[in-house]
PDB file of N, CA and C in Angstrom:
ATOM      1  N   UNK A   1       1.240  73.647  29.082  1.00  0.00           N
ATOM      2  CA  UNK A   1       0.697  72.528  28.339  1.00  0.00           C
ATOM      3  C   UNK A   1       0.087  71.534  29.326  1.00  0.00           C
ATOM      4  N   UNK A   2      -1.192  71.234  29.167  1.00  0.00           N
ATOM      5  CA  UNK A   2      -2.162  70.410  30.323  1.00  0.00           C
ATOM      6  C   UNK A   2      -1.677  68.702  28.918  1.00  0.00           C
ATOM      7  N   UNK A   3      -0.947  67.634  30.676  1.00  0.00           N
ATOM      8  CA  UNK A   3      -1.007  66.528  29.783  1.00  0.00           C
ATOM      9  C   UNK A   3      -2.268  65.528  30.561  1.00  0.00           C
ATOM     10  N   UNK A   4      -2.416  64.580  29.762  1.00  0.00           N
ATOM     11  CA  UNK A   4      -3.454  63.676  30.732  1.00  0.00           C
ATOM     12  C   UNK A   4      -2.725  62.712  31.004  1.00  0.00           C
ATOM     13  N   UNK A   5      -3.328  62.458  32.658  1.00  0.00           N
ATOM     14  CA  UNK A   5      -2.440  61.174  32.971  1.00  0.00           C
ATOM     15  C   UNK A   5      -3.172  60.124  32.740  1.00  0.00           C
ATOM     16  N   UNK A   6      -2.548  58.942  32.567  1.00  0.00           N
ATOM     17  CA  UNK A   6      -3.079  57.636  31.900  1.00  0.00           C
ATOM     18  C   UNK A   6      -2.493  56.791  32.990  1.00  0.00           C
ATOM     19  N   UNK A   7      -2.701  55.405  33.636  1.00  0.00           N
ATOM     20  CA  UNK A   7      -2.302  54.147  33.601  1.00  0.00           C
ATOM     21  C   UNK A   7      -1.771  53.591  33.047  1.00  0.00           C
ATOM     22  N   UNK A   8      -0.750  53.059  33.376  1.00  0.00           N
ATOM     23  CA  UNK A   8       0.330  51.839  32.486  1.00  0.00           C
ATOM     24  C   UNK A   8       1.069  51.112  33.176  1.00  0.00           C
ATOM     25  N   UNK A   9       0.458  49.634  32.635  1.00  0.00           N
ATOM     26  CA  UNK A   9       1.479  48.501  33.385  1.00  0.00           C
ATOM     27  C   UNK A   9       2.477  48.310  32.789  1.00  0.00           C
ATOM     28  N   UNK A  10       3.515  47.772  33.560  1.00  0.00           N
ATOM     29  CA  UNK A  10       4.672  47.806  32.890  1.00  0.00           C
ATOM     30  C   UNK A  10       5.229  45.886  33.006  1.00  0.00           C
ATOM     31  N   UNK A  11       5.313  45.355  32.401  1.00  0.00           N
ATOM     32  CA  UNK A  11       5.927  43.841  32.440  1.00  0.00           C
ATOM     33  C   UNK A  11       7.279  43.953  32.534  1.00  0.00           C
ATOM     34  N   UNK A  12       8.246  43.219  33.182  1.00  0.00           N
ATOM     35  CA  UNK A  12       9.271  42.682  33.109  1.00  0.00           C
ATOM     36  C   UNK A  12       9.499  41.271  32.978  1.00  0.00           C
ATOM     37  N   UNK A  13      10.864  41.176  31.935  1.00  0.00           N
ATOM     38  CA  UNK A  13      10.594  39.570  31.506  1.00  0.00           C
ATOM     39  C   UNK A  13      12.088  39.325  32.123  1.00  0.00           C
ATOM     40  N   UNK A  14      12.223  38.381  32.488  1.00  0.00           N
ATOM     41  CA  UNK A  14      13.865  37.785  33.365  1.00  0.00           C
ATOM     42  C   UNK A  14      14.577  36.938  31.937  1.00  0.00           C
ATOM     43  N   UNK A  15      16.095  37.771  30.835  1.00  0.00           N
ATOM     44  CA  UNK A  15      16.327  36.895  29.773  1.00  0.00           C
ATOM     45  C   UNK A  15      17.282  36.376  29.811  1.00  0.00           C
ATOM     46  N   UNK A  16      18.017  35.576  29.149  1.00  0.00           N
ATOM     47  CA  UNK A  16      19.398  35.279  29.402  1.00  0.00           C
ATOM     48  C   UNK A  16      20.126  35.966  27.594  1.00  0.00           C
ATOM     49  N   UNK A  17      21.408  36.998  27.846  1.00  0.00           N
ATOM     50  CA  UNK A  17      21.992  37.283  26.683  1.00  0.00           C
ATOM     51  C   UNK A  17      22.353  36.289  26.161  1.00  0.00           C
ATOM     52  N   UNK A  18      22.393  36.177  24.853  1.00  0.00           N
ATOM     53  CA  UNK A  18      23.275  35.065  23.971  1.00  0.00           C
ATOM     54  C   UNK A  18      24.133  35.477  23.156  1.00  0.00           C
ATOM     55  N   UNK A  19      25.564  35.543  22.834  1.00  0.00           N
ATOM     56  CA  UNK A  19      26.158  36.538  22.147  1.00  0.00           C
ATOM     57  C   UNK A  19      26.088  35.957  20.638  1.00  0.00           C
ATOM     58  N   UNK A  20      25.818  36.987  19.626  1.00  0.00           N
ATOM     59  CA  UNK A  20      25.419  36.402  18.503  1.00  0.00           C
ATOM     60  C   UNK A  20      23.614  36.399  18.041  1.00  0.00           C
ATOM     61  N   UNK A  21      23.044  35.891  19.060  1.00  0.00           N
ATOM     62  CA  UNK A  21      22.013  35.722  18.919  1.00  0.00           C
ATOM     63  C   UNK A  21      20.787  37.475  18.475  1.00  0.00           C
ATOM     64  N   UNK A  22      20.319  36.700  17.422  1.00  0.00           N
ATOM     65  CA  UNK A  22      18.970  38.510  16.890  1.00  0.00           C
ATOM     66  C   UNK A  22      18.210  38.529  17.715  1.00  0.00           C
ATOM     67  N   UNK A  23      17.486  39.520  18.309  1.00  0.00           N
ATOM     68  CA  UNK A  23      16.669  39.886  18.830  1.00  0.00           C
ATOM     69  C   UNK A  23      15.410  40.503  18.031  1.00  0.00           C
ATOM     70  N   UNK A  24      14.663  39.978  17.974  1.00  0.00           N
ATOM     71  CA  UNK A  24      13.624  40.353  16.997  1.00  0.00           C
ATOM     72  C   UNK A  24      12.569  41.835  18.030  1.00  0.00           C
ATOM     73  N   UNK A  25      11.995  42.432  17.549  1.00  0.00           N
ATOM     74  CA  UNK A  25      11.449  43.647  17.675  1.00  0.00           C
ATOM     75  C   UNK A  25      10.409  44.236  17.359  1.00  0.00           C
ATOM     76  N   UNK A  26       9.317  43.937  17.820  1.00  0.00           N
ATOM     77  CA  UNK A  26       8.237  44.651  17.453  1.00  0.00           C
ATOM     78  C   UNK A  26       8.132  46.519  17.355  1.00  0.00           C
ATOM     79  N   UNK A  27       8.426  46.923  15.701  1.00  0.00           N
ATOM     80  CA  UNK A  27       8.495  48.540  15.948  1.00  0.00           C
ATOM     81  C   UNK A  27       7.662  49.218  16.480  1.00  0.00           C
ATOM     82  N   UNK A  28       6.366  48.846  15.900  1.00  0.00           N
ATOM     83  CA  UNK A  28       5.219  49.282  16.698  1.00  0.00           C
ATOM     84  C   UNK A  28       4.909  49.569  18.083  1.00  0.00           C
ATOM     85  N   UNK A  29       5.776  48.516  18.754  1.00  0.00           N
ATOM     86  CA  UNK A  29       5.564  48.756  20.342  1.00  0.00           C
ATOM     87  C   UNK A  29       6.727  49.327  21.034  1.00  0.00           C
ATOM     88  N   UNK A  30       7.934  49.014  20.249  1.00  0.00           N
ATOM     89  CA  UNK A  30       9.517  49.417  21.008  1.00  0.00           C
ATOM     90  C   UNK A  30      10.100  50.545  20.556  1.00  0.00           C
ATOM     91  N   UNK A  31      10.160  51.939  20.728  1.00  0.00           N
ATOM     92  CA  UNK A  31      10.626  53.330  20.039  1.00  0.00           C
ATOM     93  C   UNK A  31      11.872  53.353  20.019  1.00  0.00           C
ATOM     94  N   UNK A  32      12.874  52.243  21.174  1.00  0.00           N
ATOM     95  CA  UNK A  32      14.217  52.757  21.013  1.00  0.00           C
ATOM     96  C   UNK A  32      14.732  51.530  22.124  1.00  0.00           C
ATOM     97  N   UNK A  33      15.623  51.249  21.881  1.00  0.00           N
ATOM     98  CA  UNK A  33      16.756  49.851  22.420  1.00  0.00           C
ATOM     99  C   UNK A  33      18.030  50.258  22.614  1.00  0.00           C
ATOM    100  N   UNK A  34      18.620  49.430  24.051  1.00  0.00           N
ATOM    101  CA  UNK A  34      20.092  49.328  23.989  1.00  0.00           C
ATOM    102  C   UNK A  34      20.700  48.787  25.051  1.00  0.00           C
ATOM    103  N   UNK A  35      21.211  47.863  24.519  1.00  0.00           N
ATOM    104  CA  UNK A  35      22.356  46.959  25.412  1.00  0.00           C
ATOM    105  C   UNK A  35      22.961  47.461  26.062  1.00  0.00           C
ATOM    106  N   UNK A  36      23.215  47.587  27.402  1.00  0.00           N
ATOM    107  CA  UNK A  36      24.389  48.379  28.333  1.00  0.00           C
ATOM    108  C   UNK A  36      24.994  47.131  29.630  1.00  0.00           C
ATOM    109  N   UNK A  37      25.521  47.665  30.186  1.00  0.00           N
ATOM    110  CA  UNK A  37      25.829  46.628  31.309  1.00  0.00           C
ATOM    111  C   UNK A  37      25.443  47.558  32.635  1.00  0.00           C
ATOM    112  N   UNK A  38      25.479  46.791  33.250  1.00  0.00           N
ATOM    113  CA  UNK A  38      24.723  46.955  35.116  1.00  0.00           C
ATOM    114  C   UNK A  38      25.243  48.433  34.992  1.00  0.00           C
ATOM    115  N   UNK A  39      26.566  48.957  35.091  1.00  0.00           N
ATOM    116  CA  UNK A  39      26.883  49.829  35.826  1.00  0.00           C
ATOM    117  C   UNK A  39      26.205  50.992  34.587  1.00  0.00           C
ATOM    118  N   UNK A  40      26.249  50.934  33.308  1.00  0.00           N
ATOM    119  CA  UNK A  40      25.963  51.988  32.577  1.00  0.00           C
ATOM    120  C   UNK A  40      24.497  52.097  32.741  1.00  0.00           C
ATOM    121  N   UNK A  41      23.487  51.033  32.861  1.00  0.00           N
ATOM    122  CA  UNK A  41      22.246  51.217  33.281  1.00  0.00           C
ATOM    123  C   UNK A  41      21.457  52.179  33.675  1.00  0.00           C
ATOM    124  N   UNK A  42      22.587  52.831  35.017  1.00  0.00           N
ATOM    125  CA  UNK A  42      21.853  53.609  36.104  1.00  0.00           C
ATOM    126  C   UNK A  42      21.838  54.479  35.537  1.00  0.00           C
ATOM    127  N   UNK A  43      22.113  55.159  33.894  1.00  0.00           N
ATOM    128  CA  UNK A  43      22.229  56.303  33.345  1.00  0.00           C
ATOM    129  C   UNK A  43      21.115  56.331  33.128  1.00  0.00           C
ATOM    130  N   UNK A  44      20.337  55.346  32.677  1.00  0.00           N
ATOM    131  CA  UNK A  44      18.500  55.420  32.037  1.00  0.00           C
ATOM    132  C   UNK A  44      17.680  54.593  32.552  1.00  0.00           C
ATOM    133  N   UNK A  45      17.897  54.219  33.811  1.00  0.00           N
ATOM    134  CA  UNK A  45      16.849  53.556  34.772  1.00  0.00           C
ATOM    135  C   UNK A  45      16.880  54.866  35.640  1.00  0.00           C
ATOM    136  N   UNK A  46      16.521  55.877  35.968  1.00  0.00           N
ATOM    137  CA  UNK A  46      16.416  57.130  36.806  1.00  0.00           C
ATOM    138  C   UNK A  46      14.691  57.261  37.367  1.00  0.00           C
ATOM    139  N   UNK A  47      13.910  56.757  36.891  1.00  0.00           N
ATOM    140  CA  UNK A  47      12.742  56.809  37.949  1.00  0.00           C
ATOM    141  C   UNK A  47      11.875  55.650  37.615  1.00  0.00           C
ATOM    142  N   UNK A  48      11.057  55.916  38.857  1.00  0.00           N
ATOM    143  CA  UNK A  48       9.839  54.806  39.271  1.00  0.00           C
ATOM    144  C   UNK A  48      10.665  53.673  39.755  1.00  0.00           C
ATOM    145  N   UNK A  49      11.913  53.986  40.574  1.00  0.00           N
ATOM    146  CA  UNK A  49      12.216  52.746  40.694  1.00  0.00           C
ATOM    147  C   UNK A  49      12.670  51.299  39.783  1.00  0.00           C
ATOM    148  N   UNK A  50      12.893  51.951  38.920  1.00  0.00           N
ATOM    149  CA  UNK A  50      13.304  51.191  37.416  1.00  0.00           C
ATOM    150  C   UNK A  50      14.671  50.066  37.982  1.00  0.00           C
ATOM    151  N   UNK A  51      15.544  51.079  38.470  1.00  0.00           N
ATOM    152  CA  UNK A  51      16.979  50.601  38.939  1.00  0.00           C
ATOM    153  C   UNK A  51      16.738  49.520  40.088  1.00  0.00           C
ATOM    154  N   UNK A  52      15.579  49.168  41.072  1.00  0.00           N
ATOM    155  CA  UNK A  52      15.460  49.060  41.838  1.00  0.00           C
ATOM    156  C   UNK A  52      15.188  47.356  41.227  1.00  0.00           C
ATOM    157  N   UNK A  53      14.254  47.874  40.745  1.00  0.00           N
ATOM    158  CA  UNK A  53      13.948  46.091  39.393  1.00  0.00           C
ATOM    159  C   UNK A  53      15.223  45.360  39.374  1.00  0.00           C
ATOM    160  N   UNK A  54      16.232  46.660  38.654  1.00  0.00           N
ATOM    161  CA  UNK A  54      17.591  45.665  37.574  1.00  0.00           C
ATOM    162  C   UNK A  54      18.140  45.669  38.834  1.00  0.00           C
ATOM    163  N   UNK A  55      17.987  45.718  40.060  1.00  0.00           N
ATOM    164  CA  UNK A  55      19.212  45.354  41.386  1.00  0.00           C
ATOM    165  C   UNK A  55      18.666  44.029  41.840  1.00  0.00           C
ATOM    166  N   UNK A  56      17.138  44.159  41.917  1.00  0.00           N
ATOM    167  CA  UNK A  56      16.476  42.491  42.641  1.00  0.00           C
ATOM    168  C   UNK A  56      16.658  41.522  41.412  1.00  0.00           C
ATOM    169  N   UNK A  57      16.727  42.105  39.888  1.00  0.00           N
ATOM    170  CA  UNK A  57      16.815  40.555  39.257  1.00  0.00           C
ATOM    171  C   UNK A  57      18.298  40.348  39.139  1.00  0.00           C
ATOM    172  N   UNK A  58      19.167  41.345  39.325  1.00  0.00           N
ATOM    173  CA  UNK A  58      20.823  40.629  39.928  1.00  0.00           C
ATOM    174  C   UNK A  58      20.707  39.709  40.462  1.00  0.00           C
ATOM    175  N   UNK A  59      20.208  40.550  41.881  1.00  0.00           N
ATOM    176  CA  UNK A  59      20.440  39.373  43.177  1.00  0.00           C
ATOM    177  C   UNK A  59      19.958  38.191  42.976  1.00  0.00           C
ATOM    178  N   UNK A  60      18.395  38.151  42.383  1.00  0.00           N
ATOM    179  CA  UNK A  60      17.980  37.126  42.118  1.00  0.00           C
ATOM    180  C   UNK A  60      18.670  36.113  41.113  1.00  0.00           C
ATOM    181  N   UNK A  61      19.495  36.450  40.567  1.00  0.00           N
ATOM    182  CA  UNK A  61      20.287  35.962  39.408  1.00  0.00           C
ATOM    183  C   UNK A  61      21.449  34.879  40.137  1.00  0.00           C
ATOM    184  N   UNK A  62      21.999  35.669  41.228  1.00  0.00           N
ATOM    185  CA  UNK A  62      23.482  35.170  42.539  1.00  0.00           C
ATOM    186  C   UNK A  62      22.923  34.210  42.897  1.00  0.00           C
ATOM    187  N   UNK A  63      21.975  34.240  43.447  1.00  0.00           N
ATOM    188  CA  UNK A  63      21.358  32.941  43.914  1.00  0.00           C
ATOM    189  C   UNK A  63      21.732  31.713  43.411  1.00  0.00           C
TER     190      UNK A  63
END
């Protein structure tokens, strides 16, 4: 199966959880969601350096 490769930027936004608080969702753009914590993360941050993001906005967080 021949796929085509495309370009895609990817944004990251820095949030703070609120417990309680809805999260509203655009379906159109979001296929699938889920809350985890740091350590369960590394199960579905596995490429492009994804994990590498959620380690600098930690640190950046300690600060």
């Amino acid at each position: 199966m021949l796929t085509e490769k495309k370009a895609k930027t990817v944004t990251y936004y820095l949030a703070k959880y609120v417990a309680g608080q809805k999260v509203a969702k655009q379906k159109e753009e979001i296929l699938a969601d889920k809350w985890v914590t740091f350590k369960e993360a590394k199960k579905y941050l596995t490429e492009h350096g994804k994990m590498d993001v959620l380690r600098a906005t930690r640190d950046y967080i300690k600060q």
